[in-house]
C-alpha atoms as a PDB file:
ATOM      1  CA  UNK A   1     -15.982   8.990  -7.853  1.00  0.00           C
ATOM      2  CA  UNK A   2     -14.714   5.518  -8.138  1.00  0.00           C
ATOM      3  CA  UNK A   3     -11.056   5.624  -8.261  1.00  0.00           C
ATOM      4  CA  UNK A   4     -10.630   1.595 -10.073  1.00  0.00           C
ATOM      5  CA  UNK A   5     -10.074   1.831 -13.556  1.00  0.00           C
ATOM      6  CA  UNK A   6     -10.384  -0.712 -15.834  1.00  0.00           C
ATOM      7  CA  UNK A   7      -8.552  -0.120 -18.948  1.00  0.00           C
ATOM      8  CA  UNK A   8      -9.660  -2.558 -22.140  1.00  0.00           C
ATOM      9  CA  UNK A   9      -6.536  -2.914 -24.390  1.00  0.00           C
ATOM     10  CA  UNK A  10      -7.369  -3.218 -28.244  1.00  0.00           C
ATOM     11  CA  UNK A  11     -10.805  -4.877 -27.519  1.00  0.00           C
ATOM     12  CA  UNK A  12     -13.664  -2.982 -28.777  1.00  0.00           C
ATOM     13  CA  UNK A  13     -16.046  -5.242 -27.826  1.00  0.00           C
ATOM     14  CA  UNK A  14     -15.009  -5.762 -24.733  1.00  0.00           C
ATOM     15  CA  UNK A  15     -14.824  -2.295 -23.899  1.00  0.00           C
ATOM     16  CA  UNK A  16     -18.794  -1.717 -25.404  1.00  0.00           C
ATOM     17  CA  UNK A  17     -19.626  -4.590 -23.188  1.00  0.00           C
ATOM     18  CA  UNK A  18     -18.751  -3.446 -20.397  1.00  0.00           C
ATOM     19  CA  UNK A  19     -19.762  -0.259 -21.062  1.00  0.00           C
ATOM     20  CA  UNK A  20     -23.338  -1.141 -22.084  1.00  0.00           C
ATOM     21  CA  UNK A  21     -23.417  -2.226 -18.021  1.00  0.00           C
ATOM     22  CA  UNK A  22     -20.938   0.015 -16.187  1.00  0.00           C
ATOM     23  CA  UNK A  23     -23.943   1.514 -14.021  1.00  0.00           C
ATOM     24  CA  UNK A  24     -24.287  -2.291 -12.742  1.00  0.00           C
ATOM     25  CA  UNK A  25     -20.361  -2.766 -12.404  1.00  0.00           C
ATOM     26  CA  UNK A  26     -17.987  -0.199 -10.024  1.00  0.00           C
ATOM     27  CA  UNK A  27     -14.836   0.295 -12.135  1.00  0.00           C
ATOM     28  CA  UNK A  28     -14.084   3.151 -14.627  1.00  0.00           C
ATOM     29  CA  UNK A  29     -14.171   1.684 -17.953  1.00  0.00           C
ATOM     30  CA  UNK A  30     -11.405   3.077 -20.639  1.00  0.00           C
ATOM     31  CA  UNK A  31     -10.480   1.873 -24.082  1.00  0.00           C
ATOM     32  CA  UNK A  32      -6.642   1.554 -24.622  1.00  0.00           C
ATOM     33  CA  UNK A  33      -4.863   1.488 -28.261  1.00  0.00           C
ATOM     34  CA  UNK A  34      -1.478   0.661 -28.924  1.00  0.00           C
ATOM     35  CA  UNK A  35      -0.734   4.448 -28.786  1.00  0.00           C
ATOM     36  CA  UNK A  36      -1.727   5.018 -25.655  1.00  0.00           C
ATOM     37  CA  UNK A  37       0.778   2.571 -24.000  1.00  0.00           C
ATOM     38  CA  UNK A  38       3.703   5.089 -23.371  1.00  0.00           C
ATOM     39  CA  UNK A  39       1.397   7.308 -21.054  1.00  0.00           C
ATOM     40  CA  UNK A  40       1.099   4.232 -18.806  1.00  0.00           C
ATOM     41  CA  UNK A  41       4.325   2.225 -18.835  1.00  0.00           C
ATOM     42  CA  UNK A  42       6.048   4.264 -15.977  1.00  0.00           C
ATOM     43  CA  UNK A  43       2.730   4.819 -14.536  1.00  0.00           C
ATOM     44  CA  UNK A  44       1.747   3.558 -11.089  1.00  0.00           C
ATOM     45  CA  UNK A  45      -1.068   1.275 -11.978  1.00  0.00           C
ATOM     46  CA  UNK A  46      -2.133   0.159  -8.551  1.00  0.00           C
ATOM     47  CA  UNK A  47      -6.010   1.405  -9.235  1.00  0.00           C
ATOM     48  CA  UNK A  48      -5.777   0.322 -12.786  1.00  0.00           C
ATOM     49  CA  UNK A  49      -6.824  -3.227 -14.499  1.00  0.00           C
ATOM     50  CA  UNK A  50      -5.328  -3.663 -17.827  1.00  0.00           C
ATOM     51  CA  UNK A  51      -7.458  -6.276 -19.232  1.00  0.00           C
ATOM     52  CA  UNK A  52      -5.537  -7.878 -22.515  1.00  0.00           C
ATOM     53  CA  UNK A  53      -5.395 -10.684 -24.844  1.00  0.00           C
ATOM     54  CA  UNK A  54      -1.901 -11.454 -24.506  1.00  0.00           C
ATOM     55  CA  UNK A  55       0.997 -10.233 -22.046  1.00  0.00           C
ATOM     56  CA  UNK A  56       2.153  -6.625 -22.387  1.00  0.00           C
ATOM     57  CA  UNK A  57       5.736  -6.576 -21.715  1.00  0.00           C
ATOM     58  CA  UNK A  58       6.780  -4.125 -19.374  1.00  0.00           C
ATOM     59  CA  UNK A  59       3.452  -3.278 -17.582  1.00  0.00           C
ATOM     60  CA  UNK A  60       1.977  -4.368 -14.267  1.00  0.00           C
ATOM     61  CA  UNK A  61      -1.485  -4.974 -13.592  1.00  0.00           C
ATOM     62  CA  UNK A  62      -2.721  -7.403 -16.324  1.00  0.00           C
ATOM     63  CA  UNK A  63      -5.572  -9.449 -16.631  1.00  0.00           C
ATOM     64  CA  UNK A  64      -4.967 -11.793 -19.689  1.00  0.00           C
ATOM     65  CA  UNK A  65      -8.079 -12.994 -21.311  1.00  0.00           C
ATOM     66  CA  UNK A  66      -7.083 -15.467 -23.632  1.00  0.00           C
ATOM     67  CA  UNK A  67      -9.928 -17.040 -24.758  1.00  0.00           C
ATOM     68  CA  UNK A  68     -13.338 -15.122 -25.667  1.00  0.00           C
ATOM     69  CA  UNK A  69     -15.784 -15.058 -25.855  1.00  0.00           C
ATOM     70  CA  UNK A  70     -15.980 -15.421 -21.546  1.00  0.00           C
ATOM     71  CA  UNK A  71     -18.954 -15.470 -19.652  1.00  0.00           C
ATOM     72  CA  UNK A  72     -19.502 -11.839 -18.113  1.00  0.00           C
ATOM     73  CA  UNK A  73     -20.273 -13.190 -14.591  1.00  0.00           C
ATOM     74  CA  UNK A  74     -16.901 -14.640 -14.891  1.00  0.00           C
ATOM     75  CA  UNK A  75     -15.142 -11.539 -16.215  1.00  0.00           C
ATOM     76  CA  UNK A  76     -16.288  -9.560 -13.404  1.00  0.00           C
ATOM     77  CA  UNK A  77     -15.420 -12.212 -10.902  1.00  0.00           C
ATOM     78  CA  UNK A  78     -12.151 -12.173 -11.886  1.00  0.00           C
ATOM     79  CA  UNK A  79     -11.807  -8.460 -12.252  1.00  0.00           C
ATOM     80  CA  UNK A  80     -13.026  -7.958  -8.930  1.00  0.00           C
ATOM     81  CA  UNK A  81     -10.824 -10.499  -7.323  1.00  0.00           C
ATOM     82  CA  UNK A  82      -7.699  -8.626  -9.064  1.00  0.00           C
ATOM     83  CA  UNK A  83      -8.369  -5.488  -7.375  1.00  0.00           C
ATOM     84  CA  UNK A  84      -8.914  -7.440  -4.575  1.00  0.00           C
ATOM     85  CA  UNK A  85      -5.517  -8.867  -4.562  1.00  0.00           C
ATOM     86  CA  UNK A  86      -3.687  -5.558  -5.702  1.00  0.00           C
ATOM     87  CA  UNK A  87      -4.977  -2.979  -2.810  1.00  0.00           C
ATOM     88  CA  UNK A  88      -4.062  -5.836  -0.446  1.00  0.00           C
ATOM     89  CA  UNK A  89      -0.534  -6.146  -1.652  1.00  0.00           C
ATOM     90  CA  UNK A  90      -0.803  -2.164  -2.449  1.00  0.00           C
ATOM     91  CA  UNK A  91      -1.723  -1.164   1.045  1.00  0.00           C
ATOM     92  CA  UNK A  92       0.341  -3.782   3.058  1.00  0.00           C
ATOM     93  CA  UNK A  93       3.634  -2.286   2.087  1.00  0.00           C
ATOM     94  CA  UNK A  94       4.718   1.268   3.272  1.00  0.00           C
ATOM     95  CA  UNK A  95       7.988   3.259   3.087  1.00  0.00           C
ATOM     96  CA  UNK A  96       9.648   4.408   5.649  1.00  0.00           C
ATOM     97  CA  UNK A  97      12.999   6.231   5.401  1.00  0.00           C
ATOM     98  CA  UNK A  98      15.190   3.388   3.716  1.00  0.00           C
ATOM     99  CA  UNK A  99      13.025   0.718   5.344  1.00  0.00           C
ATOM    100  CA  UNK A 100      10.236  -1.234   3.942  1.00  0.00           C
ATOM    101  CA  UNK A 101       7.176  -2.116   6.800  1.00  0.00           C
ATOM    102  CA  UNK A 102       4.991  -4.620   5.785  1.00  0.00           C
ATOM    103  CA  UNK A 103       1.891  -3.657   7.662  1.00  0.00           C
ATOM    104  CA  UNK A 104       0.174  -7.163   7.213  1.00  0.00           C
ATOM    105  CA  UNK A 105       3.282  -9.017   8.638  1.00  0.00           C
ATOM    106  CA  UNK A 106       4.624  -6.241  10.505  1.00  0.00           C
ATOM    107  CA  UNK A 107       7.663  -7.138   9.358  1.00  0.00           C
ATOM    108  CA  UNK A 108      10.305  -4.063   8.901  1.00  0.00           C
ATOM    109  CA  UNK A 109      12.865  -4.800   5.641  1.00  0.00           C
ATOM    110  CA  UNK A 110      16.074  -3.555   4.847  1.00  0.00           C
ATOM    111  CA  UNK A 111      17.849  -5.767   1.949  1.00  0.00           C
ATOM    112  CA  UNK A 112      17.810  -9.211   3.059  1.00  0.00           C
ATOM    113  CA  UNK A 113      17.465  -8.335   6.630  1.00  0.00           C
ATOM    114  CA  UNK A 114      14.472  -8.208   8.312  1.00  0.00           C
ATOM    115  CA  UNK A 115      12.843  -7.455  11.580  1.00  0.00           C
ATOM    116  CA  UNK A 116       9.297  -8.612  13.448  1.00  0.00           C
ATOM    117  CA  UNK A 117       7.278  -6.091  14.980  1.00  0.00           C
ATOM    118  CA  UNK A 118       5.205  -5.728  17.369  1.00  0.00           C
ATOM    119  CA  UNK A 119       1.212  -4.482  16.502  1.00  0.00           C
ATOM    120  CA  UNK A 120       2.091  -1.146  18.489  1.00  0.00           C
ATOM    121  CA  UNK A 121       5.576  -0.828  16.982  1.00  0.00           C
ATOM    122  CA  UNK A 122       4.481  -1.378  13.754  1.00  0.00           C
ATOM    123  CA  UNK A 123       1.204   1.009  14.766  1.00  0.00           C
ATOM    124  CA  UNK A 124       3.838   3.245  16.243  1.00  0.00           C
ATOM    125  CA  UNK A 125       6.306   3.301  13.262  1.00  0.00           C
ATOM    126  CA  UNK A 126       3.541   3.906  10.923  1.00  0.00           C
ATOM    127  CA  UNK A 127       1.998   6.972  12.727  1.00  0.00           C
ATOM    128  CA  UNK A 128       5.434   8.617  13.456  1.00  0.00           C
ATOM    129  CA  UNK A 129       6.338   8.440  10.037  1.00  0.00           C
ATOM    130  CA  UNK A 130       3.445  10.674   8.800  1.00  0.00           C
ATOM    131  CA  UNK A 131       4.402  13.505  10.457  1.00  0.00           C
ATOM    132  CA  UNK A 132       8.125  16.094   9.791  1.00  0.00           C
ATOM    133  CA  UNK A 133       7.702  17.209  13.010  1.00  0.00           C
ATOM    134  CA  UNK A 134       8.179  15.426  16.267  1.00  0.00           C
ATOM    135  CA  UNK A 135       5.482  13.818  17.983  1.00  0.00           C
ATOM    136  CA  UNK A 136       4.640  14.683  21.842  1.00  0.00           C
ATOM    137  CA  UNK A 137       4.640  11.411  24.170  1.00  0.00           C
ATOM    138  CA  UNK A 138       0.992  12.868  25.199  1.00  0.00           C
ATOM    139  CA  UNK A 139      -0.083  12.596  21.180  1.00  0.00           C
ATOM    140  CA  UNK A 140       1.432   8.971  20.791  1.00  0.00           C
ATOM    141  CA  UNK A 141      -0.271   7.601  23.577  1.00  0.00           C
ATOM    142  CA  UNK A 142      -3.344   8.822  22.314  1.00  0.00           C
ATOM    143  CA  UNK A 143      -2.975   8.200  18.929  1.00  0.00           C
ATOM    144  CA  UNK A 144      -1.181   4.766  19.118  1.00  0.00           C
ATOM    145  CA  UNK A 145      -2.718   3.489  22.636  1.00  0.00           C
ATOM    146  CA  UNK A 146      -5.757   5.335  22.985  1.00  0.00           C
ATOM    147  CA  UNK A 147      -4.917   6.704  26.476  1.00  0.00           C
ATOM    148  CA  UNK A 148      -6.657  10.170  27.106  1.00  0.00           C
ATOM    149  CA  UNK A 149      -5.523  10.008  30.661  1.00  0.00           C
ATOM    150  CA  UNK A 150      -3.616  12.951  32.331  1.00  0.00           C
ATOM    151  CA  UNK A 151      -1.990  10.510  34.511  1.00  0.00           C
ATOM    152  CA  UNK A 152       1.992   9.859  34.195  1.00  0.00           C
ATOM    153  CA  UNK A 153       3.101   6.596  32.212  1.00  0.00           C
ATOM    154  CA  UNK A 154       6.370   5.907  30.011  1.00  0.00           C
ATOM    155  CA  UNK A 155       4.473   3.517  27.970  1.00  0.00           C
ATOM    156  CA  UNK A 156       5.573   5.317  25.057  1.00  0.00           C
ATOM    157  CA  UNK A 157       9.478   5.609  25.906  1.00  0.00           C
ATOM    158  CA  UNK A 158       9.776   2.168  27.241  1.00  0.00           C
ATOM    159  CA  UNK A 159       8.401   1.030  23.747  1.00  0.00           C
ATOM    160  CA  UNK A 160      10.940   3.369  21.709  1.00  0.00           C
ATOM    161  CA  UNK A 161      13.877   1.927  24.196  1.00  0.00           C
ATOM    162  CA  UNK A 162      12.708  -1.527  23.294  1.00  0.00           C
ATOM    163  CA  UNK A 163      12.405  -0.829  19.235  1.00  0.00           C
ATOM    164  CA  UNK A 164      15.499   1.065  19.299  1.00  0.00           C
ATOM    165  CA  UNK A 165      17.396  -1.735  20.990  1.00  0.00           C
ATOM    166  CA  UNK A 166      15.761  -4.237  17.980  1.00  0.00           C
ATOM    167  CA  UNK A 167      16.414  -2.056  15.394  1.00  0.00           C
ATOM    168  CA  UNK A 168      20.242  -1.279  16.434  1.00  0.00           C
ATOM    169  CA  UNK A 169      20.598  -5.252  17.205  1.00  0.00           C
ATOM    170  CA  UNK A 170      19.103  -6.224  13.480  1.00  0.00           C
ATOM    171  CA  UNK A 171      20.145  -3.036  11.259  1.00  0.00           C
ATOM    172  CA  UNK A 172      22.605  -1.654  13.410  1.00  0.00           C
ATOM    173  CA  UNK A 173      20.461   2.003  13.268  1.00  0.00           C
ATOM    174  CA  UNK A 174      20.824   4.269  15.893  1.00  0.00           C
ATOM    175  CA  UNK A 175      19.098   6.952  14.692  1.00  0.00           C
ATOM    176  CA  UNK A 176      15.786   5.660  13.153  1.00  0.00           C
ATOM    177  CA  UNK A 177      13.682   7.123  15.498  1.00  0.00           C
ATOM    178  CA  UNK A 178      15.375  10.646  17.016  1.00  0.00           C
ATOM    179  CA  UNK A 179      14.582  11.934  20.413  1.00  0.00           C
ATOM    180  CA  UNK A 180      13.612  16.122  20.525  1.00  0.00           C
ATOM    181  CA  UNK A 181      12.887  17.863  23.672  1.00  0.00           C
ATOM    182  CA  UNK A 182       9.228  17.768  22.676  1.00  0.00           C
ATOM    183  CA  UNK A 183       8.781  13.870  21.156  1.00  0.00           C
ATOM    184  CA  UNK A 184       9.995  11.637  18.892  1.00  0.00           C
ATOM    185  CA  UNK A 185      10.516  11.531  15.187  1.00  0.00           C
ATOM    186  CA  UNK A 186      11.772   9.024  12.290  1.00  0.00           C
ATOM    187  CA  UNK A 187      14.663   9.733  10.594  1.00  0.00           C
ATOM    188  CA  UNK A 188      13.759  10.339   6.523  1.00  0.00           C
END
């Protein structure tokens, strides 16, 4: 099941239109009336296109169409190129504990203050953060750096020493990532 929606505001046409061809177009295709607008302003519309005539104060996610009638090749392009937009900005941030990591920039945010990352730190950060529990060394390096070797390396604790040290120097954390007896975990 296709999990874009594409939610016509007040436009019957538009929504019959699009309708008449959703088998050639990808999106979920819903009719919205003024009624239904409570439901979605504290709604996470990330998947959803609210496609309107004019501005909807208070909601994200609008496509403004201000002057029909629009040529349907046109419509989709820009519907298409929307979504396209949203799940990158969507997927590129993540939370983690009080910290914001921007995946695309691997850039880890607190307030105004922000720190660069690595690609494995940022790899690193992300993965550890999935899991309560802590993570063994042996799991990191083969989740993070693909090693599936038996053989001894402190790969993984010389690159915790080194984040640790950034993090402390720029946020003045200690205790982002905690050491257990069996791995490492981020502090939530």
């Amino acid at each position: 099941m296709n999990n874009r929606n594409l939610l016509i505001y007040e436009s019957i046409e538009l929504f019959r239109i699009l309708e008449e061809i959703k088998d050639l177009i990808h999106f979920n295709i819903t009719h919205l009336s003024i009624k239904d607008l409570p439901k979605y302003n504290e709604m996470d519309l990330s998947n959803n296109l609210i496609i309107t005539e004019e501005k909807i104060p208070g909601l994200g996610n609008q496509l403004i169409i201000e002057q029909f009638p629009v040529k349907i090749t046109k419509l989709l392009e820009k519907i298409n190129i929307h979504f396209l937009k949203s799940n990158f900005s969507h997927q590129s941030k993540k939370k983690v504990g009080k910290y914001t990591i921007d995946i695309n920039s691997r850039k880890m945010q607190l307030g105004e203050k922000f720190l660069k990352l690595t690609e494995k730190e940022s790899d690193m950060i992300i993965y550890l953060s999935k899991f309560i529990e802590p993570i063994s060394i042996n799991d990191l390096q083969i989740s993070v750096w693909g090693h599936h070797s038996k053989l001894e390396t402190h790969t993984v604790e010389t690159h915790i020493y080194r984040l640790r040290k950034k993090i402390s120097k720029v946020f003045d954390d200690k205790e982002f990532i905690i050491s257990k007896k069996n791995g490492y975990k981020i502090k939530k």
